[in-house]
C-alpha atoms as a PDB file:
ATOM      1  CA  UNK A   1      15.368  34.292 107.306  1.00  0.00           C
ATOM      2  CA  UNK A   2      17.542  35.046 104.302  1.00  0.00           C
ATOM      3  CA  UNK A   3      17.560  31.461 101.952  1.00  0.00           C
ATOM      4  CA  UNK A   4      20.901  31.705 100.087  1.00  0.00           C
ATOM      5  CA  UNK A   5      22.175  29.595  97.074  1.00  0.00           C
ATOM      6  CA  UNK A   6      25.784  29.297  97.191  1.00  0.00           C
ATOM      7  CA  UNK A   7      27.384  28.220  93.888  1.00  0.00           C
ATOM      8  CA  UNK A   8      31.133  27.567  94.353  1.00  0.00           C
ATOM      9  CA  UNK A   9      33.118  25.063  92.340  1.00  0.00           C
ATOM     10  CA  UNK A  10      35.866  23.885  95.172  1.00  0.00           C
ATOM     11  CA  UNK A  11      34.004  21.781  97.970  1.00  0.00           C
ATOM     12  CA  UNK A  12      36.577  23.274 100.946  1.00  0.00           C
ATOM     13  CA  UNK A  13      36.146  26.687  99.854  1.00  0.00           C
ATOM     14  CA  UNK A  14      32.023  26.500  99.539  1.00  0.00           C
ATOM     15  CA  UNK A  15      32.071  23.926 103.090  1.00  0.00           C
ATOM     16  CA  UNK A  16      34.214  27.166 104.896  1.00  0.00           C
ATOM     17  CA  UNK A  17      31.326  29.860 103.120  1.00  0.00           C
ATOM     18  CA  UNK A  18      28.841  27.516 104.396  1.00  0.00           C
ATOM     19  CA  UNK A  19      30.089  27.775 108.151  1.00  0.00           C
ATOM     20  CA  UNK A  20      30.516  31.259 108.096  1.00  0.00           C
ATOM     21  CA  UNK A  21      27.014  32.248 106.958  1.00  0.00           C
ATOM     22  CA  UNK A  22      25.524  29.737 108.804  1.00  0.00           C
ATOM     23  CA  UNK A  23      27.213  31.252 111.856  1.00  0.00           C
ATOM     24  CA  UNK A  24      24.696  34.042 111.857  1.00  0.00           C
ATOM     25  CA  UNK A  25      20.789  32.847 112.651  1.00  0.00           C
ATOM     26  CA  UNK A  26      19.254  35.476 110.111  1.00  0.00           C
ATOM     27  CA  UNK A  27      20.858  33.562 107.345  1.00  0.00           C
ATOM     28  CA  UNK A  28      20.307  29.662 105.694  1.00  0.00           C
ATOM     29  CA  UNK A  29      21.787  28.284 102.975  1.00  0.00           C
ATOM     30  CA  UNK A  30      18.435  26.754 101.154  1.00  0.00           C
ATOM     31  CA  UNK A  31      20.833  25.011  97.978  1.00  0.00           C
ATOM     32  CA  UNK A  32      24.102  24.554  96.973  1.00  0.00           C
ATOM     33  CA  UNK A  33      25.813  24.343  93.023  1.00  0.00           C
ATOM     34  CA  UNK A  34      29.075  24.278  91.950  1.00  0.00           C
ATOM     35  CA  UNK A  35      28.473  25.902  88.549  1.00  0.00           C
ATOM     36  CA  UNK A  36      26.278  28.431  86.338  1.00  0.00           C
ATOM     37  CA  UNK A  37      24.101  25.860  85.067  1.00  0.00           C
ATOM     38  CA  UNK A  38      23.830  24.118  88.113  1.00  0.00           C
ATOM     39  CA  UNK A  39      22.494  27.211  89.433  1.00  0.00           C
ATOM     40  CA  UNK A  40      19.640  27.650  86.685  1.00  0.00           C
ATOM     41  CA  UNK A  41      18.795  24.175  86.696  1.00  0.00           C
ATOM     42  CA  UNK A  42      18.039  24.605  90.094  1.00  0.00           C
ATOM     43  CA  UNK A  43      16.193  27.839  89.753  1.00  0.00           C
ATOM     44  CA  UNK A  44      13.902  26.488  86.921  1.00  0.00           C
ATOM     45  CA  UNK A  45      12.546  23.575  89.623  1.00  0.00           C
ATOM     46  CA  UNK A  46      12.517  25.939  93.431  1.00  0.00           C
ATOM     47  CA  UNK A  47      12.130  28.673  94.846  1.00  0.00           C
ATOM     48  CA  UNK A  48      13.754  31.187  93.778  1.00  0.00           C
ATOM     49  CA  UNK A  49      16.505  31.865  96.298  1.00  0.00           C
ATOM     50  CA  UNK A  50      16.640  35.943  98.412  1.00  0.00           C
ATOM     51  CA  UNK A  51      20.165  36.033  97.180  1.00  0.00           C
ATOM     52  CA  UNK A  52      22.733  34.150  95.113  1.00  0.00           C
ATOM     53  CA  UNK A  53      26.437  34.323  96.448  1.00  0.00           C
ATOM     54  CA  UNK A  54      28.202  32.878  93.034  1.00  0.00           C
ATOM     55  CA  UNK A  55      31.514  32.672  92.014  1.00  0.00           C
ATOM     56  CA  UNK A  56      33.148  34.271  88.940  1.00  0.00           C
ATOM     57  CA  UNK A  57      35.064  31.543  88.011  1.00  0.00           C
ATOM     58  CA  UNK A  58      33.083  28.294  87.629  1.00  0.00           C
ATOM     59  CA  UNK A  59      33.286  25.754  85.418  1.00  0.00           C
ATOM     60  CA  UNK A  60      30.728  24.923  82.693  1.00  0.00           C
ATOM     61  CA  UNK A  61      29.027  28.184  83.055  1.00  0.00           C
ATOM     62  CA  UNK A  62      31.159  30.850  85.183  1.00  0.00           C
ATOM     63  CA  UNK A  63      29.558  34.017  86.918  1.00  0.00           C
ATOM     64  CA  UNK A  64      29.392  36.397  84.449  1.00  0.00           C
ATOM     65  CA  UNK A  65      27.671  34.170  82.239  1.00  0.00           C
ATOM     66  CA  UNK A  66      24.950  33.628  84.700  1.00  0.00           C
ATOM     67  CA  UNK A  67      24.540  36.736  85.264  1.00  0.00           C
ATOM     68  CA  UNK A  68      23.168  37.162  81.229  1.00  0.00           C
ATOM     69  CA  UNK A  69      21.491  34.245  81.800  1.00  0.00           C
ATOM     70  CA  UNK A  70      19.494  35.485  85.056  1.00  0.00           C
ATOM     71  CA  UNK A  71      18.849  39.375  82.855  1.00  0.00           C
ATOM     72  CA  UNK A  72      16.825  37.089  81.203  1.00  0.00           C
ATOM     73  CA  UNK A  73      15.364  34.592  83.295  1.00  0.00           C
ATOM     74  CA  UNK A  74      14.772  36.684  86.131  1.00  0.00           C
ATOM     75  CA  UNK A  75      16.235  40.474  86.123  1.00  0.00           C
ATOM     76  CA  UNK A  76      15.137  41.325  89.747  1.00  0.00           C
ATOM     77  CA  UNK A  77      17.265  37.989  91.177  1.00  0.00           C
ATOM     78  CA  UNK A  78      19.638  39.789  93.836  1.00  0.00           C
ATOM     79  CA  UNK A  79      23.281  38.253  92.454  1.00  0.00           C
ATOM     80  CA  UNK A  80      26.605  38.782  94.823  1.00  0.00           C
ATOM     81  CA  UNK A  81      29.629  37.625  93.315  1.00  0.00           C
ATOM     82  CA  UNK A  82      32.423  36.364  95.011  1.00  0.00           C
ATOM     83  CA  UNK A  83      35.884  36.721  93.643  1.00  0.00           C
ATOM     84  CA  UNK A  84      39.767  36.762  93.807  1.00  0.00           C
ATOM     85  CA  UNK A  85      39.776  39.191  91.122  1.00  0.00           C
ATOM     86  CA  UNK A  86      40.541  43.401  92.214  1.00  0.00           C
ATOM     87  CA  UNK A  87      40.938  43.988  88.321  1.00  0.00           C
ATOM     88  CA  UNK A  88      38.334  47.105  87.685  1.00  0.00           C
ATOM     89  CA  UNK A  89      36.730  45.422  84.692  1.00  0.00           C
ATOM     90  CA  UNK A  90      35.614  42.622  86.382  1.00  0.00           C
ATOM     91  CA  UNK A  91      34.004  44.688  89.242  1.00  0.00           C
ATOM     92  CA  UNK A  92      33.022  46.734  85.934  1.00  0.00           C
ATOM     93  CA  UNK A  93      31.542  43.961  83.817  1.00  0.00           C
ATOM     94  CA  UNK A  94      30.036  42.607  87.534  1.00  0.00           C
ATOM     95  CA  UNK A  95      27.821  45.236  87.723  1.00  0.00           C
ATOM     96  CA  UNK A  96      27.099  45.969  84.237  1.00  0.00           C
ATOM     97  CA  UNK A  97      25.429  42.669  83.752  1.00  0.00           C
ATOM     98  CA  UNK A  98      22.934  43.164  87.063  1.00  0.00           C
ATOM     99  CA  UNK A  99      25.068  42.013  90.266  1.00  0.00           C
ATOM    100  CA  UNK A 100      23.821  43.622  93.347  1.00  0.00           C
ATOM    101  CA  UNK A 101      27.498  42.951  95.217  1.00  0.00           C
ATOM    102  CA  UNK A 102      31.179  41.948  94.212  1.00  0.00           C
ATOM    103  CA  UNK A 103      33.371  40.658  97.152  1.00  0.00           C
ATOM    104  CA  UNK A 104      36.888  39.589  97.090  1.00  0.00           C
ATOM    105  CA  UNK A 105      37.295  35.989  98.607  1.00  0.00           C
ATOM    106  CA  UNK A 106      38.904  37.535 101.660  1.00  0.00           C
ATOM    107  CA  UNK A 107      36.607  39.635 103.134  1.00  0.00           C
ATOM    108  CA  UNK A 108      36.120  39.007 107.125  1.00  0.00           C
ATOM    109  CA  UNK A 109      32.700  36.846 107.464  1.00  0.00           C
ATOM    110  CA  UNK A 110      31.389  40.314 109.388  1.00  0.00           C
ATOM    111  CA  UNK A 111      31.708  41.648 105.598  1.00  0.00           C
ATOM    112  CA  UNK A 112      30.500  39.131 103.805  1.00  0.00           C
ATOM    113  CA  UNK A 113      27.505  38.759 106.021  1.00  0.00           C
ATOM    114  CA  UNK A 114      26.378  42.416 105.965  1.00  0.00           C
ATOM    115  CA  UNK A 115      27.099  42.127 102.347  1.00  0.00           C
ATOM    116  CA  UNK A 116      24.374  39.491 102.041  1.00  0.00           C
ATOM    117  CA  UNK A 117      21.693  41.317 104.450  1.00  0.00           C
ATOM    118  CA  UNK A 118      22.545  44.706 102.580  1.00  0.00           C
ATOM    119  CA  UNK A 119      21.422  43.252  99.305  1.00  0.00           C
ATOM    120  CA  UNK A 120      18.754  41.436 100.517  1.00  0.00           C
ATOM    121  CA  UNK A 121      17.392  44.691 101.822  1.00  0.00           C
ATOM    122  CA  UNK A 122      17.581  46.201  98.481  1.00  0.00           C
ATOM    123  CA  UNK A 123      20.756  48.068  98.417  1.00  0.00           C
ATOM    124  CA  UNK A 124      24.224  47.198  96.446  1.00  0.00           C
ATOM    125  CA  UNK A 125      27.683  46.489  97.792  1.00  0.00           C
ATOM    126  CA  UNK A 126      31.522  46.708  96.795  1.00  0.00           C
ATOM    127  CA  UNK A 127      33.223  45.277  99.547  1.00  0.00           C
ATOM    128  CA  UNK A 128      35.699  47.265 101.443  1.00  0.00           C
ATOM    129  CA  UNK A 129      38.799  46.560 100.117  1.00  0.00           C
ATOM    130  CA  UNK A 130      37.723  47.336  96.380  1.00  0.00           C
ATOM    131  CA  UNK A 131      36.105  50.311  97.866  1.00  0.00           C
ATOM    132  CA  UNK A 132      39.221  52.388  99.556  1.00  0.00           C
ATOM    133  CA  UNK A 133      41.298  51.112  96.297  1.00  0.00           C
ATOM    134  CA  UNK A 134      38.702  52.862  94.007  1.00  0.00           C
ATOM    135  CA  UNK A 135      38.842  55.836  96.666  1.00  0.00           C
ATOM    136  CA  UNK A 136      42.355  56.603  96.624  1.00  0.00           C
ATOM    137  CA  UNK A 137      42.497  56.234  93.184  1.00  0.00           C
ATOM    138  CA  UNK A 138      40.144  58.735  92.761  1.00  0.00           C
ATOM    139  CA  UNK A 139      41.753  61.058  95.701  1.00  0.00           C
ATOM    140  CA  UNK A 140      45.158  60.562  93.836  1.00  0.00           C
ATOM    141  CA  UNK A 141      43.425  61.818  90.361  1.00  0.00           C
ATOM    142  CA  UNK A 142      42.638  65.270  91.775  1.00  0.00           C
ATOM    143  CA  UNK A 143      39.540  65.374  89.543  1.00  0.00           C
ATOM    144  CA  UNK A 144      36.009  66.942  91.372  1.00  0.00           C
ATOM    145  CA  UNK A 145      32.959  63.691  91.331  1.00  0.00           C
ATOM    146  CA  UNK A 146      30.081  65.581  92.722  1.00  0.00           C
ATOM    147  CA  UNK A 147      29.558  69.528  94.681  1.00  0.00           C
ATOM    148  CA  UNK A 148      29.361  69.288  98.140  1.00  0.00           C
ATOM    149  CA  UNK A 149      25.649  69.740  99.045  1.00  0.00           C
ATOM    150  CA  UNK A 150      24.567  73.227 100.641  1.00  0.00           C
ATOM    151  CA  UNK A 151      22.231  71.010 103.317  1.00  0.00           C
ATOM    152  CA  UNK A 152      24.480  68.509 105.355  1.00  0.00           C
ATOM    153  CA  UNK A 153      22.451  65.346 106.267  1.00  0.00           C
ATOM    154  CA  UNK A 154      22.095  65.378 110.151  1.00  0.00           C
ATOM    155  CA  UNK A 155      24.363  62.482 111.927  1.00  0.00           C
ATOM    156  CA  UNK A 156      23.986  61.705 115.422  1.00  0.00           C
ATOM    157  CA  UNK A 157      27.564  61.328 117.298  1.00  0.00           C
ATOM    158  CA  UNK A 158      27.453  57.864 117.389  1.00  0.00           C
ATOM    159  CA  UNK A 159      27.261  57.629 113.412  1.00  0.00           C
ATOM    160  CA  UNK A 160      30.197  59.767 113.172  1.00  0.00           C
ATOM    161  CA  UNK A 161      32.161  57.632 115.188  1.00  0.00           C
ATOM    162  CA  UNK A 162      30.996  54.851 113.292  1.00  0.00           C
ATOM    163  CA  UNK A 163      31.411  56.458 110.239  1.00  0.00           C
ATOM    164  CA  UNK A 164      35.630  57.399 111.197  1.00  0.00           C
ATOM    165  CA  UNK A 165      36.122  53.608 112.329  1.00  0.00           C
ATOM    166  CA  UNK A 166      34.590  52.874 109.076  1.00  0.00           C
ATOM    167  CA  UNK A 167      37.238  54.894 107.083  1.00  0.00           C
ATOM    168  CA  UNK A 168      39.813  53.228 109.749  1.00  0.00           C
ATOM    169  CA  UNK A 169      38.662  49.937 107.821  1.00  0.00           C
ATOM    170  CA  UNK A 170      37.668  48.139 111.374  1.00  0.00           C
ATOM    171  CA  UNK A 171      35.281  45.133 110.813  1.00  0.00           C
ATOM    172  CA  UNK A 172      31.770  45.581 113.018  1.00  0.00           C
ATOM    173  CA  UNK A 173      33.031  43.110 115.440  1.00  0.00           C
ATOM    174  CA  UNK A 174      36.207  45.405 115.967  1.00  0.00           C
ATOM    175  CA  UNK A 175      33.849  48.277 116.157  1.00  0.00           C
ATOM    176  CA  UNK A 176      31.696  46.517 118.592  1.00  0.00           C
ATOM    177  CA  UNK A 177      34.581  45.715 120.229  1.00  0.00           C
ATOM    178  CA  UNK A 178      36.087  49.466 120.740  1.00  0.00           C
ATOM    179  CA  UNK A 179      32.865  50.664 121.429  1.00  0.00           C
ATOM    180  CA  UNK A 180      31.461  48.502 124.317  1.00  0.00           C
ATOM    181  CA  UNK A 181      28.230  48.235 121.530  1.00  0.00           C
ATOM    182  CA  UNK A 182      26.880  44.981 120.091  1.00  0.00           C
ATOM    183  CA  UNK A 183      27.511  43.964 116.760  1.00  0.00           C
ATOM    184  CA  UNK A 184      24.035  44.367 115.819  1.00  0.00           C
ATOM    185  CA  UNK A 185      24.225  47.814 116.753  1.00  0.00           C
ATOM    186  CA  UNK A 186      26.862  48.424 115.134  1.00  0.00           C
ATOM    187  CA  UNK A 187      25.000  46.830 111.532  1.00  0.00           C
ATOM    188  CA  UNK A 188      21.972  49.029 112.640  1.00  0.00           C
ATOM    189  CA  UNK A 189      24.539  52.604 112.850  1.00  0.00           C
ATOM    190  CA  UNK A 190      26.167  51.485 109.488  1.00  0.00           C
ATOM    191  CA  UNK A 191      22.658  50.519 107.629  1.00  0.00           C
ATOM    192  CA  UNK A 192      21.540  53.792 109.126  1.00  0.00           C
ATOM    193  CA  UNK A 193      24.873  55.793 107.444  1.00  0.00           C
ATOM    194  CA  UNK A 194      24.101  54.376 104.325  1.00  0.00           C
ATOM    195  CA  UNK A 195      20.727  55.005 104.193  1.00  0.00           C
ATOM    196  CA  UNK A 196      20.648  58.816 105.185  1.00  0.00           C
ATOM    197  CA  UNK A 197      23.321  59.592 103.025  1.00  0.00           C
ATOM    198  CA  UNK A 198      21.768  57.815  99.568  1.00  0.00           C
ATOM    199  CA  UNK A 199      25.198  55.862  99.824  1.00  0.00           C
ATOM    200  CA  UNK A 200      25.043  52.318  97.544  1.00  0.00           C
ATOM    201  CA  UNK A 201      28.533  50.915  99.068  1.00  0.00           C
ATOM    202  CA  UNK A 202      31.121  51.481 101.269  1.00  0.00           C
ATOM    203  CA  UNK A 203      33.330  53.977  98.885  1.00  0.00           C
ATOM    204  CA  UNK A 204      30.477  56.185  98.301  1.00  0.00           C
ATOM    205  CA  UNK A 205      29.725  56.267 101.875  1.00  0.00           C
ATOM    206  CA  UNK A 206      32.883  57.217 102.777  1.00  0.00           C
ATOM    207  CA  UNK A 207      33.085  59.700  99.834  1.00  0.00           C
ATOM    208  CA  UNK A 208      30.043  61.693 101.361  1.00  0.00           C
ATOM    209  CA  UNK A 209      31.911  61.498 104.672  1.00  0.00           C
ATOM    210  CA  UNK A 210      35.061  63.356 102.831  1.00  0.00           C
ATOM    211  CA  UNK A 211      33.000  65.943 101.012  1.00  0.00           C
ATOM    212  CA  UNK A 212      31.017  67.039 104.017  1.00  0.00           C
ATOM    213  CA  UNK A 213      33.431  67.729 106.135  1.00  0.00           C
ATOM    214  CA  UNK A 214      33.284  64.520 108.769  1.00  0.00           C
ATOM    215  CA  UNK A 215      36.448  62.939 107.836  1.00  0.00           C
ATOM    216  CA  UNK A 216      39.196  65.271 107.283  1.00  0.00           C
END
């Protein structure tokens, strides 16, 4: 079970996060805070929570300035923040400050959960979105990020196809969908992608994908 604190400031917007998580039985919301302080206050008396889905913009103490606040507190506290921010230097500033995951307040609930169980097993997460903005922007620049390795990782044909509806942008429920596969088979496949290639997010994933030849 995955006990997540959810600190949002607007009661309809943290009620509809609520549902969504609680939609999947690998997941519990164990407290609930509607700012930074909130958050600490609670920290400083329980349990220390598997991951913290905050929002940037709270009152009293917003995300960013929790996120200094936890460097110090506790450094290894796994931090997603949620936001209706794209602007790079949030995403930027995010990260900088020890955020395992920055999601825009859109994503589908198929995102936002493997978001969650991606960080909880240790790994870091732009959500999709952010991710194919940053891509084409750096497609569109036309300059080189890393050689194409001489040693291709090995992918089964079932991660490949993953790996192109990926690229497509399909949610793993649409996936499942297409490919007569449950959704938790589709989570394993994508876990699976990102682990074999060293991939921390969904942009670098699909980056791998470009430079080695299985997305043209």
């Amino acid at each position: 079970m995955i006990n997540v604190l959810l600190a949002e400031d607007h009661t309809i917007v943290r009620n509809g996060i609520r549902m969504l998580l609680e939609m999947d039985k690998d997941i519990h919301i164990s407290a609930e805070a509607v700012n930074g302080s909130q958050v600490l206050d609670y920290l400083s008396k329980s349990e220390k929570p598997d991951v913290i889905l905050a929002d940037i913009n709270m009152p009293e103490l917003d995300g960013i300035s929790l996120l200094k606040e936890l460097k110090i507190l506790d450094p290894n506290v796994n931090v997603v923040m949620l936001s209706m921010h794209d602007n790079e230097r949030y995403i930027y500033q995010s990260f900088t400050e020890g955020a395992c995951g920055y999601l825009l307040k859109n994503v589908s609930a198929d995102e936002l959960i493997f978001a969650i169980k991606h960080v909880h097993n240790g790994g870091r997460y732009l959500c999709s979105e952010l991710s194919m903005n940053m891509l084409d922007k750096l497609a569109n620049s036309g300059v080189p990020v890393i050689d194409i390795p001489d040693n291709q990782i090995d992918l089964s044909t079932r991660e490949i196809e993953i790996l192109h509806l990926i690229a497509e942008g399909l949610t793993n429920t649409e996936m499942s969908d297409k490919l007569f596969i449950s959704k938790r088979t589709v989570e394993g496949h994508r876990q699976s992608l990102i682990e074999k290639t060293g991939s921390r997010n969904t942009a670098a994933l699909i980056r791998y994908a470009i430079l080695n030849g299985f997305i043209q």
